[in-house]
C-alpha atoms as a PDB file:
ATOM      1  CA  UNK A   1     -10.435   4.195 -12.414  1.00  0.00           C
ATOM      2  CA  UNK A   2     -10.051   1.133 -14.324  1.00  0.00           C
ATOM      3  CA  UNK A   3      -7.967   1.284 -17.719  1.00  0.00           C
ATOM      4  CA  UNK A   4     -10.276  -1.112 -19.246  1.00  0.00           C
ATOM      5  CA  UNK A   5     -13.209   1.154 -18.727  1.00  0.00           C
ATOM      6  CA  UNK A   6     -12.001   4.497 -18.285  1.00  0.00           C
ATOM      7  CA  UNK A   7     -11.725   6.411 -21.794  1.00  0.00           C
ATOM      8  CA  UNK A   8      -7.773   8.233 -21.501  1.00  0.00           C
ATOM      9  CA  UNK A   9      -8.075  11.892 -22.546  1.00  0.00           C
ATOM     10  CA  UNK A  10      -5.198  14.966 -21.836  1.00  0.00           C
ATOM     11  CA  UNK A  11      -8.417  16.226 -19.660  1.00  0.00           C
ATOM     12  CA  UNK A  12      -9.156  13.333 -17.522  1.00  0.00           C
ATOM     13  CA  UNK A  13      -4.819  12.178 -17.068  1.00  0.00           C
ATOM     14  CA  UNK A  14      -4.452  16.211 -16.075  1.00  0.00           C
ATOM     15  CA  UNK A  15      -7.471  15.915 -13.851  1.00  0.00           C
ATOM     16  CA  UNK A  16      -6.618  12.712 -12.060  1.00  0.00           C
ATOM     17  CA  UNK A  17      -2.413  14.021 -11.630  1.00  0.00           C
ATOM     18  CA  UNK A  18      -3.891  17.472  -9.881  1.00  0.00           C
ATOM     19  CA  UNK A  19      -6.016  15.894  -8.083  1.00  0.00           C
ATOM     20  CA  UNK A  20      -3.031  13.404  -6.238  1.00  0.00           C
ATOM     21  CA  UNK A  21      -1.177  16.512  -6.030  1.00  0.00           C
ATOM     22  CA  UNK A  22      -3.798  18.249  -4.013  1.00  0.00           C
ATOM     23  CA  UNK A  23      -4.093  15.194  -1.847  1.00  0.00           C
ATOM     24  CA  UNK A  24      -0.557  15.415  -1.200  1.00  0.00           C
ATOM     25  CA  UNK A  25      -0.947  19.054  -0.051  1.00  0.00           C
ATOM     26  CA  UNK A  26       0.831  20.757  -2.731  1.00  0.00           C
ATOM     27  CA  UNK A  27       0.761  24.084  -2.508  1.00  0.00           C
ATOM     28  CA  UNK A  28       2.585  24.404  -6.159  1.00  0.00           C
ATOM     29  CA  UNK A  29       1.871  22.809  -9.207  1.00  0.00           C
ATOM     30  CA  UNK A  30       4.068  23.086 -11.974  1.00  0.00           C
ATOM     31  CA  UNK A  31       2.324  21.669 -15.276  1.00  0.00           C
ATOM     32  CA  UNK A  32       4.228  20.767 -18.855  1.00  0.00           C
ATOM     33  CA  UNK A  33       2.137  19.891 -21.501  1.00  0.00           C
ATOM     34  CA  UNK A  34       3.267  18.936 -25.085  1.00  0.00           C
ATOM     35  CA  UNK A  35       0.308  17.865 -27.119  1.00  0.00           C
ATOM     36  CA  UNK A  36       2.136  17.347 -30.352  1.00  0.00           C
ATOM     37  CA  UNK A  37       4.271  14.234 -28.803  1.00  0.00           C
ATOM     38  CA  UNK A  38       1.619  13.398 -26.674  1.00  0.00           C
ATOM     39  CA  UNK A  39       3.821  14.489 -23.280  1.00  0.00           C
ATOM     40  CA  UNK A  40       2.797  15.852 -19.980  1.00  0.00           C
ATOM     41  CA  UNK A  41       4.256  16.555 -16.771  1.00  0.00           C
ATOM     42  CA  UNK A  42       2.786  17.689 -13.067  1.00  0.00           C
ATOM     43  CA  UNK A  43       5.635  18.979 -10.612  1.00  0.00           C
ATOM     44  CA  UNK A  44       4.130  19.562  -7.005  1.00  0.00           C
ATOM     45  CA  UNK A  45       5.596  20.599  -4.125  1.00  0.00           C
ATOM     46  CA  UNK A  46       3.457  17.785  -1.323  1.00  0.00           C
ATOM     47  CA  UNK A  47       4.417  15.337   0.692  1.00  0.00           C
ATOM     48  CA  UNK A  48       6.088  12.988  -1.631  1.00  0.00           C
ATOM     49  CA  UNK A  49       5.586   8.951  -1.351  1.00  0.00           C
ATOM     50  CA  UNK A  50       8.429   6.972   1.111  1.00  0.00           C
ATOM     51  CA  UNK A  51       9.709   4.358  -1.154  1.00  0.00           C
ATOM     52  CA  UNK A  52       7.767   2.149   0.299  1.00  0.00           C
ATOM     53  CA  UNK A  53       5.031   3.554  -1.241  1.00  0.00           C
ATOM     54  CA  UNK A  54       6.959   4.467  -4.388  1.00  0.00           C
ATOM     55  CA  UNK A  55       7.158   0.648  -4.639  1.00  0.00           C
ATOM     56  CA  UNK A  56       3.737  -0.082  -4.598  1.00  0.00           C
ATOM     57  CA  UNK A  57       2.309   2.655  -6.434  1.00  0.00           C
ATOM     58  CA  UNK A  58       1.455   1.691  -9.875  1.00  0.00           C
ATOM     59  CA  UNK A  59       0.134  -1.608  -8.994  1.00  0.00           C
ATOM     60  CA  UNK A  60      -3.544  -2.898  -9.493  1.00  0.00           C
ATOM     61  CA  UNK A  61      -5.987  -2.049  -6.720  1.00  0.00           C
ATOM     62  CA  UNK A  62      -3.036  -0.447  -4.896  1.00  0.00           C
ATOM     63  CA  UNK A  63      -3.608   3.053  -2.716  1.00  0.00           C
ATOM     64  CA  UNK A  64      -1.771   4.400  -0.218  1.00  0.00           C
ATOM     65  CA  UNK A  65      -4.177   7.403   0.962  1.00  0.00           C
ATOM     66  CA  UNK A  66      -6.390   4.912   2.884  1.00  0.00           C
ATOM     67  CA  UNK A  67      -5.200   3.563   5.755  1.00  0.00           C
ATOM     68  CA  UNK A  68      -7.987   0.835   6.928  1.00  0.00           C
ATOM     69  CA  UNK A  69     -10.827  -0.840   5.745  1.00  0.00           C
ATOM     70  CA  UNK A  70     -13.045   1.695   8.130  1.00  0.00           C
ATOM     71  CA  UNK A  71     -12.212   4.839   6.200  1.00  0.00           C
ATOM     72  CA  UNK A  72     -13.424   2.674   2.818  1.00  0.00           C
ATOM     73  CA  UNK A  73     -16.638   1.712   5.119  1.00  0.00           C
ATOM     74  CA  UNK A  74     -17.447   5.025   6.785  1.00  0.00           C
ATOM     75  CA  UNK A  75     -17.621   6.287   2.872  1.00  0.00           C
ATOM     76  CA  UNK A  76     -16.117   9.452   4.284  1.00  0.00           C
ATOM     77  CA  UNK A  77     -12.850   9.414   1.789  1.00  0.00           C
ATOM     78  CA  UNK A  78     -10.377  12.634   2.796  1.00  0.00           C
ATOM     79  CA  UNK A  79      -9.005  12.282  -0.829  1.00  0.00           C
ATOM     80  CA  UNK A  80      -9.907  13.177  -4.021  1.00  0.00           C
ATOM     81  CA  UNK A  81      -9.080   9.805  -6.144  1.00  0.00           C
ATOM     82  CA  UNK A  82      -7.084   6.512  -5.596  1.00  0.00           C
ATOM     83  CA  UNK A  83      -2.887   7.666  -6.731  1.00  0.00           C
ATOM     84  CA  UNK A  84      -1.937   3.505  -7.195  1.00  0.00           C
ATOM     85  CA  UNK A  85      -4.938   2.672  -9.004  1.00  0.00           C
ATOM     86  CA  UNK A  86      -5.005   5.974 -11.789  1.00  0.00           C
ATOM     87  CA  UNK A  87      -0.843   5.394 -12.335  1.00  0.00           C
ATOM     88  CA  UNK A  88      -1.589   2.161 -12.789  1.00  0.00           C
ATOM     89  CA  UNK A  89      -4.357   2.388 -15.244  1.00  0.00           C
ATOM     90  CA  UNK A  90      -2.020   5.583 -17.105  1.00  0.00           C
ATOM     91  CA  UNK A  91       0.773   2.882 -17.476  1.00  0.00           C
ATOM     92  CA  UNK A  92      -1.482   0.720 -19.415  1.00  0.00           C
ATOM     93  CA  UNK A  93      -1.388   3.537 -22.364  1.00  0.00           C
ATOM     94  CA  UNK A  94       2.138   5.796 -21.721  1.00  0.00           C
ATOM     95  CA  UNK A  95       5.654   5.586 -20.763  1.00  0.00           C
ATOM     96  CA  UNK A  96       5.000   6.758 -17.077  1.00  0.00           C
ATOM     97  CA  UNK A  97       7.928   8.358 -15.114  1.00  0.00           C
ATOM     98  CA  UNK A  98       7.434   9.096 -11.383  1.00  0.00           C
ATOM     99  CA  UNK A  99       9.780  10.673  -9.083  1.00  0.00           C
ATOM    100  CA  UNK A 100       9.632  11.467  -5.598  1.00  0.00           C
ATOM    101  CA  UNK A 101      11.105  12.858  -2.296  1.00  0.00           C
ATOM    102  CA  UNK A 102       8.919  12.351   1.179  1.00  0.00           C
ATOM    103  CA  UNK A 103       8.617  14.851   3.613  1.00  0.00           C
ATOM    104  CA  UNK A 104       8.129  12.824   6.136  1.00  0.00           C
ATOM    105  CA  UNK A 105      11.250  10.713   5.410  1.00  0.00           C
ATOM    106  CA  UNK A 106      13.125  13.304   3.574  1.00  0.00           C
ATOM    107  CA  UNK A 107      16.249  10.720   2.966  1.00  0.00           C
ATOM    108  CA  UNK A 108      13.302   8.835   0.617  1.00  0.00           C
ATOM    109  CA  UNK A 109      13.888   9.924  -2.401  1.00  0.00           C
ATOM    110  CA  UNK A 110      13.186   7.679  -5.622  1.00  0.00           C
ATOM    111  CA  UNK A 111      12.145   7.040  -9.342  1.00  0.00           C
ATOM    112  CA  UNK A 112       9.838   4.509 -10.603  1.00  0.00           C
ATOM    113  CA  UNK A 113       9.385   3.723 -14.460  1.00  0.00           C
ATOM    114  CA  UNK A 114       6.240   2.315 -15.588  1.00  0.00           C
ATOM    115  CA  UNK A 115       5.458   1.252 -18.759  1.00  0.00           C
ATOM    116  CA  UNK A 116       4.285  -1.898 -21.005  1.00  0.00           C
ATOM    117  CA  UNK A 117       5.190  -4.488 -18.676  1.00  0.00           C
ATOM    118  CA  UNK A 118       8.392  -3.193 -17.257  1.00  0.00           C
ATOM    119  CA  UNK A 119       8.260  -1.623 -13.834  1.00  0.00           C
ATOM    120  CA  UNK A 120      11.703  -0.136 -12.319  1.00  0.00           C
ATOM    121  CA  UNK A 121      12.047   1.293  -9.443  1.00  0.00           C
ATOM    122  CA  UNK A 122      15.150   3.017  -7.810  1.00  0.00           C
ATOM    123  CA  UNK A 123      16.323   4.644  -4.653  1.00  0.00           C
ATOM    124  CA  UNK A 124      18.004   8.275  -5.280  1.00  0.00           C
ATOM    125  CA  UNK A 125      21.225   9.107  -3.754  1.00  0.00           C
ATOM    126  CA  UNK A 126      22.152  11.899  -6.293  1.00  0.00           C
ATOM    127  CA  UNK A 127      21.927  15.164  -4.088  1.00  0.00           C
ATOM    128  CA  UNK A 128      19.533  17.627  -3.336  1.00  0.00           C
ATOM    129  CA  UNK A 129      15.856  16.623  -4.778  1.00  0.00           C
ATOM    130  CA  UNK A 130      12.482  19.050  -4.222  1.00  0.00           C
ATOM    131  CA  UNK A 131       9.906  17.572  -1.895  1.00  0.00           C
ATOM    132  CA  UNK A 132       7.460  16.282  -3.689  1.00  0.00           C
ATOM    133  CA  UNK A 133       6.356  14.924  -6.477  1.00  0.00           C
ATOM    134  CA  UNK A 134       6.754  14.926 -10.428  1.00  0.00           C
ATOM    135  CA  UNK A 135       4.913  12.019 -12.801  1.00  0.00           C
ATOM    136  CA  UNK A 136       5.933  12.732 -16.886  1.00  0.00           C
ATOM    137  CA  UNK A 137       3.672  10.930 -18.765  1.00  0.00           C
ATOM    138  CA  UNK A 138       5.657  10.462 -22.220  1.00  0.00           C
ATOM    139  CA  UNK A 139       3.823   8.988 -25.895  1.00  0.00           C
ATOM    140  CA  UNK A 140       0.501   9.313 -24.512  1.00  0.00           C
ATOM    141  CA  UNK A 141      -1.573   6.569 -26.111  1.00  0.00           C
ATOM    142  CA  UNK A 142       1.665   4.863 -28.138  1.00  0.00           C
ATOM    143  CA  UNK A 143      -0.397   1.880 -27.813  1.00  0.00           C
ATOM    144  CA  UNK A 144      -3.827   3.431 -28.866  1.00  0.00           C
ATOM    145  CA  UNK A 145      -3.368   4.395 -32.535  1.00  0.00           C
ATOM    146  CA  UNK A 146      -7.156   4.902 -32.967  1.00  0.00           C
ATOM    147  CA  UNK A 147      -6.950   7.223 -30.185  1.00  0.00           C
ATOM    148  CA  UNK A 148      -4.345   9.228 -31.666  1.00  0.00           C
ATOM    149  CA  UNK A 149      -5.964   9.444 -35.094  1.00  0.00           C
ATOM    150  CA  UNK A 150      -9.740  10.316 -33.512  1.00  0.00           C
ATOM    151  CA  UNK A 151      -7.581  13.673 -31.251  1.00  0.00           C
ATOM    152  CA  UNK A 152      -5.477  14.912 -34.833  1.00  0.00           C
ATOM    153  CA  UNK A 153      -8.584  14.542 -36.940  1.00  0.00           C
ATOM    154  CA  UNK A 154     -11.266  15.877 -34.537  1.00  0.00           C
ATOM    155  CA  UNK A 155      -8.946  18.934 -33.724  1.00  0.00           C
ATOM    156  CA  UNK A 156      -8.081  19.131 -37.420  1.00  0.00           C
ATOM    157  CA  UNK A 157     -12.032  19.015 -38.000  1.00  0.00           C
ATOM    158  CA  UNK A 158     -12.616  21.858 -35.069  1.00  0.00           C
ATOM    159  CA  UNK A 159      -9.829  24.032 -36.731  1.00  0.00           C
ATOM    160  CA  UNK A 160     -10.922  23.728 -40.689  1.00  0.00           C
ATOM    161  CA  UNK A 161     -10.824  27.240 -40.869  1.00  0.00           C
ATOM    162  CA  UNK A 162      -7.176  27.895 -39.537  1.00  0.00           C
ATOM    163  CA  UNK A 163      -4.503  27.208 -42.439  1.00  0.00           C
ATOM    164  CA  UNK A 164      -1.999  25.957 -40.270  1.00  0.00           C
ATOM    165  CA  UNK A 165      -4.427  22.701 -38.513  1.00  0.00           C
ATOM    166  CA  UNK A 166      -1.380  21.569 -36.541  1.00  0.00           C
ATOM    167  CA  UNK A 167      -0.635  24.502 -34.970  1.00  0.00           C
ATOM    168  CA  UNK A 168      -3.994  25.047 -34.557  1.00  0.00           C
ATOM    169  CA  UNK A 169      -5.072  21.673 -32.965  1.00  0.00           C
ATOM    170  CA  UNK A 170      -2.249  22.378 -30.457  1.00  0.00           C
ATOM    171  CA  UNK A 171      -3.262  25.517 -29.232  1.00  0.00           C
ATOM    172  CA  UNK A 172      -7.234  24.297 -29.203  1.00  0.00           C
ATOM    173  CA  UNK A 173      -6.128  21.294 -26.841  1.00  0.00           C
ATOM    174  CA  UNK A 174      -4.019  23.517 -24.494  1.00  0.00           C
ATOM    175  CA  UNK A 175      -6.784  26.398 -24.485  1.00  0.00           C
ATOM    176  CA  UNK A 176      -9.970  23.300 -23.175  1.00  0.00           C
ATOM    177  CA  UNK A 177      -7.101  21.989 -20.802  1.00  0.00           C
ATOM    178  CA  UNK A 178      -6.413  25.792 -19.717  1.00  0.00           C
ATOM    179  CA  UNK A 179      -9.927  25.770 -19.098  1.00  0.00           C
ATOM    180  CA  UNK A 180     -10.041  22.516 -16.616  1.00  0.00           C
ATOM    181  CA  UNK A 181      -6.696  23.938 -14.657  1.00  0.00           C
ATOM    182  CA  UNK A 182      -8.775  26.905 -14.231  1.00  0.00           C
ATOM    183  CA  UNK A 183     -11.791  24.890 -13.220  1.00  0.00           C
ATOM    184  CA  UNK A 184      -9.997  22.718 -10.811  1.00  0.00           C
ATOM    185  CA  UNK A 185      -8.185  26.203  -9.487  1.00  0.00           C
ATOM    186  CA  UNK A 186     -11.513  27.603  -8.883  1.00  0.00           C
ATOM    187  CA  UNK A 187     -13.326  24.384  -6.936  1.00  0.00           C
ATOM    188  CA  UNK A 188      -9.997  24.131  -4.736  1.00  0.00           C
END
């Protein structure tokens, strides 16, 4: 996934942030979902990133789930998508918030803030964190205004009928992204 050619939707951010939690062997996901601020959140309970990996995730071209050069070779990938290279591209078009606890190295435990240009990432000392992972994707497409306008209006268009369009465009979106969870559930 590149951000210059990939086309952001709820759909495919959802997709992509279920599918690194199910490469991370969650057995949990927790999903938030506010379409009328243009928010969303996945909670899992995987393996977490070490810091290490916290650091580098986010970056261009940047994956931690391969290992060698063989694995890209063999075309036999054990994962479902590329974590570094989809944050990376979501950062491009949302104030991205990742934080993280390994299970491996259950003393790594940070937060990284992606955004615009900024990129800050912290170590966590403040007690007792989950394992795993959470990534809150806030103002979806604050940078994308036509993107914004084409969601309200077609979801306004879709729900002409309803007399309340907002409240109906809200509960359309969650119902088709319902549908994908379920989807996903199903495959998996």
């Amino acid at each position: 996934i590149r951000g210059s050619v990939w086309t952001p939707s709820f759909g495919s951010i959802l997709s992509q942030l279920i599918y690194n939690a199910l490469d991370a062997e969650a057995t949990q996901i927790s999903i938030k979902i506010d379409v009328r601020n243009f928010g969303l959140q996945i909670r899992d309970n995987g393996n977490g990133m070490t810091l290490v990996d916290l650091h580098r995730c986010g970056c261009k071209s940047f994956t931690s789930k391969l290992q060698d050069q063989s694995q890209l070779m063999g075309r036999r990938f054990p994962t479902f998508g590329f974590k570094g290279e989809a944050l990376s591209s979501m950062s491009e078009f949302c104030h991205l918030e990742i934080e993280t606890r390994s299970r491996s190295s259950p003393s790594d435990s940070g937060r990284k803030v992606l955004g615009g240009n900024k990129t800050v990432c912290t170590p966590r000392h403040d007690g007792p964190h989950c394992f795993g992972t959470t990534v809150t994707c806030r103002d979806l497409f604050f940078n994308r205004p036509v993107i914004r306008k084409m969601m309200a209006s077609s979801e306004r268009w879709e729900n002409s009928s309803s007399t309340t369009a907002t409240m109906g465009s809200s509960t359309s979106v969650i119902e088709r992204l319902l549908c994908l969870v379920r989807a996903i559930s199903v495959a998996h």
